[in-house]
PDB file of N, CA and C in Angstrom:
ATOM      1  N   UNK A   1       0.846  -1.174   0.000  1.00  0.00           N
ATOM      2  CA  UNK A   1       0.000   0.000   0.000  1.00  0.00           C
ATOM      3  C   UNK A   1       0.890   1.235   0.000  1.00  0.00           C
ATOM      4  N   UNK A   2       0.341   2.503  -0.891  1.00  0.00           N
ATOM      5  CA  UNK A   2       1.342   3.365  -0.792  1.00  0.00           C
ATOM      6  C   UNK A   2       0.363   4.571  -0.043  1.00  0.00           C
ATOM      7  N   UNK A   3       1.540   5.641   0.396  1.00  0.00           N
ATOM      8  CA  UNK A   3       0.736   6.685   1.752  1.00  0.00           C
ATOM      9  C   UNK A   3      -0.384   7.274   0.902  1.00  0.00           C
ATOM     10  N   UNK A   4      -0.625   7.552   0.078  1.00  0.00           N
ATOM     11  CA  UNK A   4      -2.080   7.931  -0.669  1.00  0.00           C
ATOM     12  C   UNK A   4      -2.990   7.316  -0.719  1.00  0.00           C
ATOM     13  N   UNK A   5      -3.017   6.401  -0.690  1.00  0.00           N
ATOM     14  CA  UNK A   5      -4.117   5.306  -0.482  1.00  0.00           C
ATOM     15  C   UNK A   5      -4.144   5.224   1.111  1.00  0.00           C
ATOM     16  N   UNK A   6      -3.079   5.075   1.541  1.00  0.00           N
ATOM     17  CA  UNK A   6      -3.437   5.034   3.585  1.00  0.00           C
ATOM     18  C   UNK A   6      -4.905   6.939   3.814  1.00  0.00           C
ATOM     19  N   UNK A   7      -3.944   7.752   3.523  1.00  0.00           N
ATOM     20  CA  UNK A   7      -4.100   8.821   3.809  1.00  0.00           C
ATOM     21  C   UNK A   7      -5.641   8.972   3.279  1.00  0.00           C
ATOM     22  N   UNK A   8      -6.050   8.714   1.880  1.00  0.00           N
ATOM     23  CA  UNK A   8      -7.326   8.802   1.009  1.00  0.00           C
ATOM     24  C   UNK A   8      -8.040   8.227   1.907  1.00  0.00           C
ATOM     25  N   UNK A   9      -7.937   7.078   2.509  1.00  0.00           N
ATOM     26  CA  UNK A   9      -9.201   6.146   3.127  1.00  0.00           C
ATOM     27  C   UNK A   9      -8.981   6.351   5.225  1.00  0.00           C
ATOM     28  N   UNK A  10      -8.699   7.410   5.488  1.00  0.00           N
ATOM     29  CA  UNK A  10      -8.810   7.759   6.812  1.00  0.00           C
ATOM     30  C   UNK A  10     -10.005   7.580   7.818  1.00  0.00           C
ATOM     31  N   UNK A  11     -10.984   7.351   7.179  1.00  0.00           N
ATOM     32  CA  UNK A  11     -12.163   7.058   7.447  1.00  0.00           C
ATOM     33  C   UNK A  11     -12.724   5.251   7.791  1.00  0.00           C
ATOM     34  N   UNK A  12     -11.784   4.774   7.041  1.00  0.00           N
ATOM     35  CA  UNK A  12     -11.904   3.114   7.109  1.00  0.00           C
ATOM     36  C   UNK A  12     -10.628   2.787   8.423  1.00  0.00           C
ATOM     37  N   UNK A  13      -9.480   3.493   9.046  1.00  0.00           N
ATOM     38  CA  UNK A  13      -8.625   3.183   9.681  1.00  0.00           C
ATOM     39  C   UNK A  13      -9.407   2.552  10.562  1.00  0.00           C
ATOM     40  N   UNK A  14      -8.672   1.142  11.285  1.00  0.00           N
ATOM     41  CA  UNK A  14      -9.183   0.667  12.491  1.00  0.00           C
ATOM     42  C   UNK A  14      -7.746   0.765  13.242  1.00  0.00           C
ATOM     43  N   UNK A  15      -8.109   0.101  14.263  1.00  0.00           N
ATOM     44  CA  UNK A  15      -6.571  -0.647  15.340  1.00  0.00           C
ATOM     45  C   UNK A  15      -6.054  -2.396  14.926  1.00  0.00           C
ATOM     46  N   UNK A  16      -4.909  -2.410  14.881  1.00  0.00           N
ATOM     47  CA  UNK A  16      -4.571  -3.736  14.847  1.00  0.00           C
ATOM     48  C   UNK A  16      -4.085  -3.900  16.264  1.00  0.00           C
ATOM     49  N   UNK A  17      -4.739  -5.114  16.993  1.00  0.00           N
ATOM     50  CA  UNK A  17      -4.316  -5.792  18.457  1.00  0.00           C
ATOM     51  C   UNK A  17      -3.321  -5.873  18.626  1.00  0.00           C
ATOM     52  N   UNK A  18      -2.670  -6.680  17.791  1.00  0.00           N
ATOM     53  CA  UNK A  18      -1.261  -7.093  17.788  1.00  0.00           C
ATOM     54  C   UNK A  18      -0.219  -6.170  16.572  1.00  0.00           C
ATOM     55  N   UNK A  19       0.138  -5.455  16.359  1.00  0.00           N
ATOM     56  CA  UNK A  19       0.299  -5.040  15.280  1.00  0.00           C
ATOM     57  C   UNK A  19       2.101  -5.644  15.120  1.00  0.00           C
ATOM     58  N   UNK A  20       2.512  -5.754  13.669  1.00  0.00           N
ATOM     59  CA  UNK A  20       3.772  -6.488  13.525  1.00  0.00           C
ATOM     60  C   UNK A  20       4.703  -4.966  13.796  1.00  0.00           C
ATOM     61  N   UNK A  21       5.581  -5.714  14.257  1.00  0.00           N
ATOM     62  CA  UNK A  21       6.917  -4.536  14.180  1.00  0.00           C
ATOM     63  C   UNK A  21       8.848  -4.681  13.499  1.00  0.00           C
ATOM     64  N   UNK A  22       8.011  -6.622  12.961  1.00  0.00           N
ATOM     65  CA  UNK A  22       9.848  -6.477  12.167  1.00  0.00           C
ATOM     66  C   UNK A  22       9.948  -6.058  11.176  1.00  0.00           C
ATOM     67  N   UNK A  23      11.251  -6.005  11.066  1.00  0.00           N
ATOM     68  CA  UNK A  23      12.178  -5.514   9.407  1.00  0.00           C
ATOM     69  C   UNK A  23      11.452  -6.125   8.400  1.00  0.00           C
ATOM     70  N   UNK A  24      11.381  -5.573   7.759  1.00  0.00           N
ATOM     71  CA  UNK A  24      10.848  -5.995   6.085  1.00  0.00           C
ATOM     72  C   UNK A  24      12.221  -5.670   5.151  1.00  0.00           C
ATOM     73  N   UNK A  25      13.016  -5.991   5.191  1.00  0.00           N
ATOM     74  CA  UNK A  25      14.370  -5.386   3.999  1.00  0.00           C
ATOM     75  C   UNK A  25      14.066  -5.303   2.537  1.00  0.00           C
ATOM     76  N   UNK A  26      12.986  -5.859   1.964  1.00  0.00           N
ATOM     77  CA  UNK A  26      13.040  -6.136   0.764  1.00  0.00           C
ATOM     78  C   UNK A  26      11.805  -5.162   0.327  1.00  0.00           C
ATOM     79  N   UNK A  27      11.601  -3.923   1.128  1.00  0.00           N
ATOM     80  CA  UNK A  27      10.355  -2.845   0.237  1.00  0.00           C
ATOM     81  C   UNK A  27      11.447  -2.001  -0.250  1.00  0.00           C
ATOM     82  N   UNK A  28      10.381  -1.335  -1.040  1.00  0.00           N
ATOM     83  CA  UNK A  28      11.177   0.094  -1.811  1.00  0.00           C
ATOM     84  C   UNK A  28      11.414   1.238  -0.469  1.00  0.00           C
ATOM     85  N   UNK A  29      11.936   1.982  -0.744  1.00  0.00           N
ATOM     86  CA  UNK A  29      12.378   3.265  -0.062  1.00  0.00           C
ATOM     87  C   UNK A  29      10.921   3.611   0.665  1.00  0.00           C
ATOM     88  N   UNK A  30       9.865   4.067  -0.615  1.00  0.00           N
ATOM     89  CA  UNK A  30       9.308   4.700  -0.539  1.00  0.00           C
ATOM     90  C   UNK A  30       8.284   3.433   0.554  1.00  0.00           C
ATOM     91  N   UNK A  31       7.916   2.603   0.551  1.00  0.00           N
ATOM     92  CA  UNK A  31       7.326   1.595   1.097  1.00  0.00           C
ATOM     93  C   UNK A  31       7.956   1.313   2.662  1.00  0.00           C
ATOM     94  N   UNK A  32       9.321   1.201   2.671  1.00  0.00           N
ATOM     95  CA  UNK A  32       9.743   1.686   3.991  1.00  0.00           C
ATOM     96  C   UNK A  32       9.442   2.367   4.668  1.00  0.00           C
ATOM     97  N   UNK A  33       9.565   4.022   3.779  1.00  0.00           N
ATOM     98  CA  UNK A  33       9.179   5.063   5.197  1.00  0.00           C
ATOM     99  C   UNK A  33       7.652   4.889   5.323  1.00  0.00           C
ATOM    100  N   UNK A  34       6.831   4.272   4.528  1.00  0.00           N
ATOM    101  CA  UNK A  34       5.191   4.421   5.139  1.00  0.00           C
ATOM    102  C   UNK A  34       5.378   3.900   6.415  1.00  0.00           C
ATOM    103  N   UNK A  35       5.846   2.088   6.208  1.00  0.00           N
ATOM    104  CA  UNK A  35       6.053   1.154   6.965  1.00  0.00           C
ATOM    105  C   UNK A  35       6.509   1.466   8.400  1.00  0.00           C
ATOM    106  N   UNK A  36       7.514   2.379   8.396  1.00  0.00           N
ATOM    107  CA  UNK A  36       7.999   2.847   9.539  1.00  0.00           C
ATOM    108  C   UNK A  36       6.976   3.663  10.470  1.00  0.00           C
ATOM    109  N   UNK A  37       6.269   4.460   9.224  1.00  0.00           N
ATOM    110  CA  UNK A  37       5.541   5.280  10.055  1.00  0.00           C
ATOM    111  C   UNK A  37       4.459   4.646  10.676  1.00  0.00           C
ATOM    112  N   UNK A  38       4.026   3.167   9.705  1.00  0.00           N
ATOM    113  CA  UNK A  38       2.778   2.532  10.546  1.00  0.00           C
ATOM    114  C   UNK A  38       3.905   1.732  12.042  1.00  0.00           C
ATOM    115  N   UNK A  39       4.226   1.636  12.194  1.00  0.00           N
ATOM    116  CA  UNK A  39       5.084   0.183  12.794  1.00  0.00           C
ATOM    117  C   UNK A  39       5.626   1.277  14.210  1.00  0.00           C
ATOM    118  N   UNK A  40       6.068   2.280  13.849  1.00  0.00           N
ATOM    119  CA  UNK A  40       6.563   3.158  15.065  1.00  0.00           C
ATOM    120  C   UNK A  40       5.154   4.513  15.171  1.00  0.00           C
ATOM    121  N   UNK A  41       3.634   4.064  14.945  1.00  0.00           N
ATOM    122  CA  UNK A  41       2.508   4.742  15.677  1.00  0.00           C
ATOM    123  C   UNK A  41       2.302   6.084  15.041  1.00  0.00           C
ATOM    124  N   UNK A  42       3.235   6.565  14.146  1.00  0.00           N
ATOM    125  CA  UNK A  42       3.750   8.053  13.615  1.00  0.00           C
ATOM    126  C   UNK A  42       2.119   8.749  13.455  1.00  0.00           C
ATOM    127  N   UNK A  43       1.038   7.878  12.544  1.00  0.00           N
ATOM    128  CA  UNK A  43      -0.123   8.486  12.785  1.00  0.00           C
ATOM    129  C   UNK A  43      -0.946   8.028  13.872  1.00  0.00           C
ATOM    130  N   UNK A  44      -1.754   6.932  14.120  1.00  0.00           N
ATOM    131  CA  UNK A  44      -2.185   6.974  15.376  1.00  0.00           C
ATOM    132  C   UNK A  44      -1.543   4.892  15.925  1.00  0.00           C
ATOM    133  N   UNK A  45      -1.630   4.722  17.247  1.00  0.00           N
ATOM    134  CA  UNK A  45      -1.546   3.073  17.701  1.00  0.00           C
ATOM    135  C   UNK A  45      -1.911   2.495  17.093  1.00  0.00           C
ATOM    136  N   UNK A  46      -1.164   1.153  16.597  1.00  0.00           N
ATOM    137  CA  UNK A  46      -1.831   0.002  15.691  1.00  0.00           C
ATOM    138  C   UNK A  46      -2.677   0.381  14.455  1.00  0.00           C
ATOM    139  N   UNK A  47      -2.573   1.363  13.834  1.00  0.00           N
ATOM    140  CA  UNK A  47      -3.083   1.718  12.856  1.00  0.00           C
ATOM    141  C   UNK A  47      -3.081   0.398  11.890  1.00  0.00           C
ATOM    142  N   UNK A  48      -4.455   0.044  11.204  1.00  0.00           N
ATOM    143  CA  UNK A  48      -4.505  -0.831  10.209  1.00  0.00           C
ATOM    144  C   UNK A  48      -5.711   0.087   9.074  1.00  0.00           C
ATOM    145  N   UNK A  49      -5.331  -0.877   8.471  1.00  0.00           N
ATOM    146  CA  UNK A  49      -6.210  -0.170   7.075  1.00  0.00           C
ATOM    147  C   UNK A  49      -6.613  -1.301   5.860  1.00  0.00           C
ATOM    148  N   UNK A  50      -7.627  -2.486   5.894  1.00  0.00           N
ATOM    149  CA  UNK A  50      -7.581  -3.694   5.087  1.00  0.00           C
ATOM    150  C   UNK A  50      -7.812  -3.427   4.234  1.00  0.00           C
ATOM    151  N   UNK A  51      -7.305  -4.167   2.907  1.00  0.00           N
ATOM    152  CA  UNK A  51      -7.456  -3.766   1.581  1.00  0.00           C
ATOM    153  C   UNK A  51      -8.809  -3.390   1.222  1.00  0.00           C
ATOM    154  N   UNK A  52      -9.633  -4.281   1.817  1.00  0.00           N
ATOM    155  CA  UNK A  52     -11.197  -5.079   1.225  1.00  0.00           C
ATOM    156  C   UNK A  52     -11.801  -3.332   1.500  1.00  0.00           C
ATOM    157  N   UNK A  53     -10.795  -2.608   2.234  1.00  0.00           N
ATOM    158  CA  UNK A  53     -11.821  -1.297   2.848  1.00  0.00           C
ATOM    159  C   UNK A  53     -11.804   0.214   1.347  1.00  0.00           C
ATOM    160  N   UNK A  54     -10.918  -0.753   0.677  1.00  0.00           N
ATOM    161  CA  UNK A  54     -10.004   0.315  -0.028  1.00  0.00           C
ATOM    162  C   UNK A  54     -10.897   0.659  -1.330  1.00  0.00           C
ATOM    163  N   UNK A  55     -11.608   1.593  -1.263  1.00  0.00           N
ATOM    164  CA  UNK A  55     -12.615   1.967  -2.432  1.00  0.00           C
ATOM    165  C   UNK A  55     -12.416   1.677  -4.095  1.00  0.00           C
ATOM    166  N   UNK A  56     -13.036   0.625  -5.266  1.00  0.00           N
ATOM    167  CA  UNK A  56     -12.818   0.447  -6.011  1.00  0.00           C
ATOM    168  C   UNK A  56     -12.620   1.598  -6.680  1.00  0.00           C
ATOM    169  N   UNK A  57     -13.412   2.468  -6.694  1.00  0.00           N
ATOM    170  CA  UNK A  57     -13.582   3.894  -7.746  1.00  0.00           C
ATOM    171  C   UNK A  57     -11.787   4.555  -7.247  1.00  0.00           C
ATOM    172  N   UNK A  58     -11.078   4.697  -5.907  1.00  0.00           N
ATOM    173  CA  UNK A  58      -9.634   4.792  -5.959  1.00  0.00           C
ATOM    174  C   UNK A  58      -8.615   3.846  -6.713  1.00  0.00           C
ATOM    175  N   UNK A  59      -9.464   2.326  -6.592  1.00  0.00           N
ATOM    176  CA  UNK A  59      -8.347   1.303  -7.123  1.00  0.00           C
ATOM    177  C   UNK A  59      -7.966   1.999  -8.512  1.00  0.00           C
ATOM    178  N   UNK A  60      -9.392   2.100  -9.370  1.00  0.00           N
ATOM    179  CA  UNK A  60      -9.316   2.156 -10.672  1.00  0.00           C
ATOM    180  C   UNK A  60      -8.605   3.293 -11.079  1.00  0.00           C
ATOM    181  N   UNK A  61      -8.785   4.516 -10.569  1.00  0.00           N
ATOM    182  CA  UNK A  61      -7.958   5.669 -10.921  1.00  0.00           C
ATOM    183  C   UNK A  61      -6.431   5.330 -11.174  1.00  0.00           C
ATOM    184  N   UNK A  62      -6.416   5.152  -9.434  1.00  0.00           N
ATOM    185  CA  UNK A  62      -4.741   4.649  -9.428  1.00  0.00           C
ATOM    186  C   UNK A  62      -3.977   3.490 -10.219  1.00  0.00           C
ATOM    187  N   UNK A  63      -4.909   2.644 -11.207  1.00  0.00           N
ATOM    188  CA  UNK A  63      -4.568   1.075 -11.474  1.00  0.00           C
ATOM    189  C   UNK A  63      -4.740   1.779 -13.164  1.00  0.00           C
ATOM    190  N   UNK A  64      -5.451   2.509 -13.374  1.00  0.00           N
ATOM    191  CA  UNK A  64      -5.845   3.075 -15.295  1.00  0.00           C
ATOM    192  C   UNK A  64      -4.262   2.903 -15.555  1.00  0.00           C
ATOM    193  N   UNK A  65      -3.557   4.195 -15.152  1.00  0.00           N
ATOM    194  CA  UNK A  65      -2.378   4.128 -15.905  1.00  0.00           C
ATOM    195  C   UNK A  65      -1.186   3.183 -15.725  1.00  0.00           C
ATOM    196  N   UNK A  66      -1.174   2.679 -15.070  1.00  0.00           N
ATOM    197  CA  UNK A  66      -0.494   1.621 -14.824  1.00  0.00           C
ATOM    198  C   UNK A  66      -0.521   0.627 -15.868  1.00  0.00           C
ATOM    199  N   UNK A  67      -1.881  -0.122 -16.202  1.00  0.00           N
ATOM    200  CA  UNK A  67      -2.267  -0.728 -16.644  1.00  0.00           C
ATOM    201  C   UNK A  67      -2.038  -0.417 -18.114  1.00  0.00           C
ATOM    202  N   UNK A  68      -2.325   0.514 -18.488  1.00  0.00           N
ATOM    203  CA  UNK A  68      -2.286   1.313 -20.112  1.00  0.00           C
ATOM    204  C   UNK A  68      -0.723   0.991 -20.225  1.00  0.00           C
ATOM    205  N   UNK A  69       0.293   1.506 -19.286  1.00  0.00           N
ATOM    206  CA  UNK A  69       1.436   0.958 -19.497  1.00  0.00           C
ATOM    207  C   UNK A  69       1.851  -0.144 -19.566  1.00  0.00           C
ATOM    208  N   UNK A  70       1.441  -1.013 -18.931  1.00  0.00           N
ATOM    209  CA  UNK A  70       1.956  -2.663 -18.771  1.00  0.00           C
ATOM    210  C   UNK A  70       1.290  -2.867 -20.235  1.00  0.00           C
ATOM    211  N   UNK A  71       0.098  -2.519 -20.966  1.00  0.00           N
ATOM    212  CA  UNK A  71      -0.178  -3.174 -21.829  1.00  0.00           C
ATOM    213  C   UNK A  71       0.354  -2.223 -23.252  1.00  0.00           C
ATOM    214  N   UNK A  72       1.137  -1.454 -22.410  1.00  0.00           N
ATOM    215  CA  UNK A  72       1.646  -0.822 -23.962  1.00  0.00           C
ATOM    216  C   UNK A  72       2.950  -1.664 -23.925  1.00  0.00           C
ATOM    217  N   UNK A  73       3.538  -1.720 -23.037  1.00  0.00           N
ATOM    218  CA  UNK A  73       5.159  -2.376 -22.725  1.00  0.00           C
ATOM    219  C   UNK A  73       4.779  -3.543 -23.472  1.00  0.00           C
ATOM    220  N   UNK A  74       3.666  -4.708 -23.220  1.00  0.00           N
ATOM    221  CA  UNK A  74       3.449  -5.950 -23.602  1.00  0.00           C
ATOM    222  C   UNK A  74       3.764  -5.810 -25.079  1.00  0.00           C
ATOM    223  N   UNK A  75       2.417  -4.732 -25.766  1.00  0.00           N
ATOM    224  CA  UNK A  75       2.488  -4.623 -27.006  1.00  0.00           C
ATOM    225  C   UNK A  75       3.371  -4.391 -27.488  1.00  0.00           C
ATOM    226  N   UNK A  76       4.561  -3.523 -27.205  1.00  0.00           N
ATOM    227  CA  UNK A  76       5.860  -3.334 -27.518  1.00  0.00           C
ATOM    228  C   UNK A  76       6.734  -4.595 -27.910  1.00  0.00           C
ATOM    229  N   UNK A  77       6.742  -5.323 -26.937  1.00  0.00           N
ATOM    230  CA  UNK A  77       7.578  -6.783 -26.824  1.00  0.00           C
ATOM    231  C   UNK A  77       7.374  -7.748 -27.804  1.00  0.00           C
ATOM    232  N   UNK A  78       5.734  -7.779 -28.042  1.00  0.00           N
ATOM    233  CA  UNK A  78       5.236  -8.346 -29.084  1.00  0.00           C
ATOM    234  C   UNK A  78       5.813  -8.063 -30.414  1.00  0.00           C
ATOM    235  N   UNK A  79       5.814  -6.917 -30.402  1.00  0.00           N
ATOM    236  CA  UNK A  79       6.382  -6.730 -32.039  1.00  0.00           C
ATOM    237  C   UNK A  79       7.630  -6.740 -32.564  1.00  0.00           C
ATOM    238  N   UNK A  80       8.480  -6.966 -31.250  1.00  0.00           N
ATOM    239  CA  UNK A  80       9.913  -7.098 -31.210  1.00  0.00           C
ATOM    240  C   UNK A  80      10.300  -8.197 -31.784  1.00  0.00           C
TER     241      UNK A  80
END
């Protein structure tokens, strides 16, 4: 999940009971510092946020161009 999507759906935040607190080494930069900020409380305790909460009409915005790319890259390859 990236902080725009945390931040967009503030309204769906719950608490996680147990919430995890190890190393993850293998995110991006940018996936780290969210991580950190959920894991060390930065916005509120145990902050969770489940996907299932995560509004389709955001998925799709955020997923259009992405997608237009992966399927231009494909088409690209193809003709190679």
């Amino acid at each position: 999940m990236d902080r725009d999507t945390l931040l967009a759906h503030r309204t769906h935040w719950s608490k996680e009971l147990e919430p995890t607190r190890d190393e993850l080494p293998d995110l991006s930069p940018e996936e780290t510092a969210l991580y950190d900020d959920l894991r060390f409380d930065r916005f509120q305790p145990g902050l969770r946020l489940e996907q299932e909460r995560v509004r389709f009409d955001w998925l799709k915005v955020q997923l259009h161009p992405r997608l237009r790319q992966d399927s231009s890259t494909t088409e690209s390859a193809r003709l190679a």
